[in-house]
C-alpha atoms as a PDB file:
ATOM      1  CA  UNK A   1    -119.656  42.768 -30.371  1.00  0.00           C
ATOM      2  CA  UNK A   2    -119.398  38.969 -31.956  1.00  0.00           C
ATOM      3  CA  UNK A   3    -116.469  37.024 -31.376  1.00  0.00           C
ATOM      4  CA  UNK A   4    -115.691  37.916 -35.217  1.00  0.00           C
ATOM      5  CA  UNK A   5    -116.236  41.387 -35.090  1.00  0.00           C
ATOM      6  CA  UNK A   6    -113.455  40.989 -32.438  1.00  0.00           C
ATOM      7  CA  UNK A   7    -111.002  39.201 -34.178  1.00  0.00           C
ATOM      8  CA  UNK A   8    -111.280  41.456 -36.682  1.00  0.00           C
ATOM      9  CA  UNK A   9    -110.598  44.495 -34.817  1.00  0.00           C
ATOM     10  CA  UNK A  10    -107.193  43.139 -33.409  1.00  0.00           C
ATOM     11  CA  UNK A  11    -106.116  41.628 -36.508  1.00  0.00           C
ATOM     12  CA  UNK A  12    -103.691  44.656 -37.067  1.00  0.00           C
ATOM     13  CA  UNK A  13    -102.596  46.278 -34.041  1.00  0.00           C
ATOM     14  CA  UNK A  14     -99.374  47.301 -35.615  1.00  0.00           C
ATOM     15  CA  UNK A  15     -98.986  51.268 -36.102  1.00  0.00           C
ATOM     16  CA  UNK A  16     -98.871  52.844 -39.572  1.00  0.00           C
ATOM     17  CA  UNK A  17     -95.206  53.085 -39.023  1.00  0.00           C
ATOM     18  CA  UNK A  18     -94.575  49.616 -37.607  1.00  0.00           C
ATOM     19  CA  UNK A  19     -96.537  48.099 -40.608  1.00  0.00           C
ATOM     20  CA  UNK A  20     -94.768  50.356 -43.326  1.00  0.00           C
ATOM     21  CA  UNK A  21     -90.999  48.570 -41.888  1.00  0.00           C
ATOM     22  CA  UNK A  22     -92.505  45.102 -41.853  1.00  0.00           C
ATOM     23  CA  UNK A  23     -93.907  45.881 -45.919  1.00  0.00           C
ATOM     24  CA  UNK A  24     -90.242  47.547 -46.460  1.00  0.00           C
ATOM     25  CA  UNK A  25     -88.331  44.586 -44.801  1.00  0.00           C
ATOM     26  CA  UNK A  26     -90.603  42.178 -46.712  1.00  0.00           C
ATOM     27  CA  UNK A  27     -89.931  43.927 -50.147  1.00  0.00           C
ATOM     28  CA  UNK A  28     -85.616  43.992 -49.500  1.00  0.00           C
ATOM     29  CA  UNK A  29     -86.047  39.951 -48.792  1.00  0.00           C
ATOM     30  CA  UNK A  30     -88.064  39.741 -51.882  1.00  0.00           C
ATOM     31  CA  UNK A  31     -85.344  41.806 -53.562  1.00  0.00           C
ATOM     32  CA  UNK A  32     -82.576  40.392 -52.596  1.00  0.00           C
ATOM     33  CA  UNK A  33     -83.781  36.892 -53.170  1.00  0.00           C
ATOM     34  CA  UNK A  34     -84.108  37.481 -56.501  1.00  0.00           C
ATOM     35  CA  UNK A  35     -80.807  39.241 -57.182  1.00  0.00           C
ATOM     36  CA  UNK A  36     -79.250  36.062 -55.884  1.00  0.00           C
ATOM     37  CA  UNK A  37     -81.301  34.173 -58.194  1.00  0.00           C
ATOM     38  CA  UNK A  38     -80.316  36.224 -61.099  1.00  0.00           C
ATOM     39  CA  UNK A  39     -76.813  36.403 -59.603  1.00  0.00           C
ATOM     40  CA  UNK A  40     -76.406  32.897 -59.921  1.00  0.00           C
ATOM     41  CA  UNK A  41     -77.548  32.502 -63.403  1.00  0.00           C
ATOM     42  CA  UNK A  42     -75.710  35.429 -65.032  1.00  0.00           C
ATOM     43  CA  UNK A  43     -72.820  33.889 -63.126  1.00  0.00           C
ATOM     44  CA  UNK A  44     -73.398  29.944 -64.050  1.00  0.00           C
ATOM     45  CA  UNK A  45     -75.858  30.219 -67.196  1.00  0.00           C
ATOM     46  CA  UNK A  46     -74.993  26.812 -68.685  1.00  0.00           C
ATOM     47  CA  UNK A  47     -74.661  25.378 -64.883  1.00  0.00           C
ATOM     48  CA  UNK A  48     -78.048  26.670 -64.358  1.00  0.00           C
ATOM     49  CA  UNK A  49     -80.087  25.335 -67.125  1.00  0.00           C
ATOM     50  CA  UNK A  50     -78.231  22.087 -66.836  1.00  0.00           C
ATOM     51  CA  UNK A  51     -79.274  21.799 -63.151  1.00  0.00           C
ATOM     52  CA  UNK A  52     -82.684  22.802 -64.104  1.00  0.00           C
ATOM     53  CA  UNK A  53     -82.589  20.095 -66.716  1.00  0.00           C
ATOM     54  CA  UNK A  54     -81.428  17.271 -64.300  1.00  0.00           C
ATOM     55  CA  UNK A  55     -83.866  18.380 -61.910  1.00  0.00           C
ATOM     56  CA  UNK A  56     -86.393  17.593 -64.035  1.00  0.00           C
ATOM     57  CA  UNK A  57     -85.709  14.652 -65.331  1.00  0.00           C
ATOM     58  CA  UNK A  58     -84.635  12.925 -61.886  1.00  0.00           C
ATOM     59  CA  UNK A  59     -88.225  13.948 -60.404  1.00  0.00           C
ATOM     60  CA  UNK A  60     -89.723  12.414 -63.488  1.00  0.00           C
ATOM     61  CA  UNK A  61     -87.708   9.174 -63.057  1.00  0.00           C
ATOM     62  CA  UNK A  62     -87.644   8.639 -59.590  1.00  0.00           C
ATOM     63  CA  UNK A  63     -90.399  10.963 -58.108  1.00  0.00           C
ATOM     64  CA  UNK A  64     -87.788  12.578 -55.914  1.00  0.00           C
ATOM     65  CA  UNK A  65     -84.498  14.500 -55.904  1.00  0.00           C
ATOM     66  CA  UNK A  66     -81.818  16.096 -53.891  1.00  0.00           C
ATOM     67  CA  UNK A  67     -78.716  18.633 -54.119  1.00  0.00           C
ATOM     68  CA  UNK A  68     -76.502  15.300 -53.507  1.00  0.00           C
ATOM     69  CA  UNK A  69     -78.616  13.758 -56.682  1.00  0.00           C
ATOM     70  CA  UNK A  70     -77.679  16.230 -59.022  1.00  0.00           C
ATOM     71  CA  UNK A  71     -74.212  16.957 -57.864  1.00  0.00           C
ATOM     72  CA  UNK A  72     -73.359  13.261 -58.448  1.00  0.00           C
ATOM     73  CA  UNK A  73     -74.973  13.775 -61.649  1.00  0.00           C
ATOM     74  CA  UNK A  74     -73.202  16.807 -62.814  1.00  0.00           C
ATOM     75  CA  UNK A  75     -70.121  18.549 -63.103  1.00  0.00           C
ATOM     76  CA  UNK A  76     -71.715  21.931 -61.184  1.00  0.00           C
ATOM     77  CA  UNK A  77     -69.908  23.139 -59.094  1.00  0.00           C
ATOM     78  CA  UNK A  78     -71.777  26.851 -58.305  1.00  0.00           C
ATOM     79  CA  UNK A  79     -74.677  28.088 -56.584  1.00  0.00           C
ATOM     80  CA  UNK A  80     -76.049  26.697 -59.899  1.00  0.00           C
ATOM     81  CA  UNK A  81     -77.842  23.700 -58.199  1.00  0.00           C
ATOM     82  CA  UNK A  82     -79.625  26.011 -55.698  1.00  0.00           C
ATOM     83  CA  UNK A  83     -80.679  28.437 -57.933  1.00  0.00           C
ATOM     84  CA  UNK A  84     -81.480  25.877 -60.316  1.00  0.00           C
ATOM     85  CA  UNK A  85     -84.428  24.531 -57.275  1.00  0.00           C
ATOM     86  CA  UNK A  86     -85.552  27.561 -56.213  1.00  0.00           C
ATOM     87  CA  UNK A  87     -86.542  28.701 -59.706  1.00  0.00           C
ATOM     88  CA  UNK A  88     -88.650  25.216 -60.067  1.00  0.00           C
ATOM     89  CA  UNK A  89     -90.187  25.576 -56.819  1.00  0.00           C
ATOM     90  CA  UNK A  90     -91.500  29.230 -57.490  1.00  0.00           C
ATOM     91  CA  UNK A  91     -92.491  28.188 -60.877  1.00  0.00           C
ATOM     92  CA  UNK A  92     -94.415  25.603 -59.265  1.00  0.00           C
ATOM     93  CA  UNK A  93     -93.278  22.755 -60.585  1.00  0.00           C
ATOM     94  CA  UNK A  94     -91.581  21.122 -57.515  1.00  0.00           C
ATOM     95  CA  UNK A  95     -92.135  21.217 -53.753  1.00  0.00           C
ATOM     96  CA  UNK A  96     -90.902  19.894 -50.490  1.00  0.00           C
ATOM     97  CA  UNK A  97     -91.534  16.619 -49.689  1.00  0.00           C
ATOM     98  CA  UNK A  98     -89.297  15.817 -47.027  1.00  0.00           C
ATOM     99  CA  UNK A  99     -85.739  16.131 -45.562  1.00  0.00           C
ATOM    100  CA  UNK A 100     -82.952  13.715 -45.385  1.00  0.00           C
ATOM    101  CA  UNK A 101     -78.855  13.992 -44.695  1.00  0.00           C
ATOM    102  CA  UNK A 102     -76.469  14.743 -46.703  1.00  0.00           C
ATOM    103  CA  UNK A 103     -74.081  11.756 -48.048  1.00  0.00           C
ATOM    104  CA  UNK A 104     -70.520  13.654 -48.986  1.00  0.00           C
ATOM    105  CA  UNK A 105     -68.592  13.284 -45.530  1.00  0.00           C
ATOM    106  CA  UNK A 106     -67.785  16.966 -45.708  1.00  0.00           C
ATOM    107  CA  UNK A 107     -71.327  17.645 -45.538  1.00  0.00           C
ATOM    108  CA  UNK A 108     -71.274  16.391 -42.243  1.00  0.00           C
ATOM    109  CA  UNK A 109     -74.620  14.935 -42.208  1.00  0.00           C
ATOM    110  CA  UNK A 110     -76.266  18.733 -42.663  1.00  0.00           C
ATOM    111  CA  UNK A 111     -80.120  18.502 -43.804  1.00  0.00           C
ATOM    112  CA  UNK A 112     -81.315  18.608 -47.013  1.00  0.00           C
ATOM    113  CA  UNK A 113     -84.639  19.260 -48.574  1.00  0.00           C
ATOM    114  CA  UNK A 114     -85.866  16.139 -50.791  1.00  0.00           C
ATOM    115  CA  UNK A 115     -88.022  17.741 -53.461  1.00  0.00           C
ATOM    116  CA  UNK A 116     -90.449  16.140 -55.741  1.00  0.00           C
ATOM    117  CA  UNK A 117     -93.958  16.823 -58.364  1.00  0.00           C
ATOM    118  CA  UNK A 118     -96.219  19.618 -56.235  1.00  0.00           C
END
């Protein structure tokens, strides 16, 4: 047997069972993910869009952005802004490019993603 041949073989050692609860743990992340998504744009529509908006235009005019960016630059104050980059990112349009603190001292210097153009 070749050393791919073996790989192959224990590739999946899981049992039918095991690997039916990872796919149905995988699939309620998945689903709840994207209830909060929704969640959070039914809730904030207008918030939403004009995070999405700001987004946007801040990575086109600096080549970066941040949740501290477009809080100073709007009046959001919902789940709004996070929505706003995870809809982006799964559309493609921005990634991760790096972390940084957070300014607002009530942060307390907590991490936060810097996103920018994929």
């Amino acid at each position: 047997m070749s050393g791919e041949q073996a790989a192959l073989d224990l590739g999946d050692v899981r049992s039918p069972n095991e690997r039916y609860a990872d796919d149905y743990r995988a699939s309620l992340r998945e689903r709840a993910s994207t209830t909060a998504l929704q969640a959070a744009r039914v809730g904030d529509p207008d918030g939403h869009e004009l995070a999405v908006r700001t987004i946007r235009r801040l990575v086109a005019e600096r080549g970066s952005v941040t949740a501290d960016d477009v809080q100073a630059e709007t009046p959001i104050k919902s789940n709004a802004i996070g929505s706003a980059f995870a809809t982006l990112s799964c559309a493609g349009e921005i990634r991760v490019v790096g972390y940084t603190t957070a300014k607002a001292p009530q942060a307390h210097g907590r991490l936060v993603r810097v996103w920018g153009p994929p």
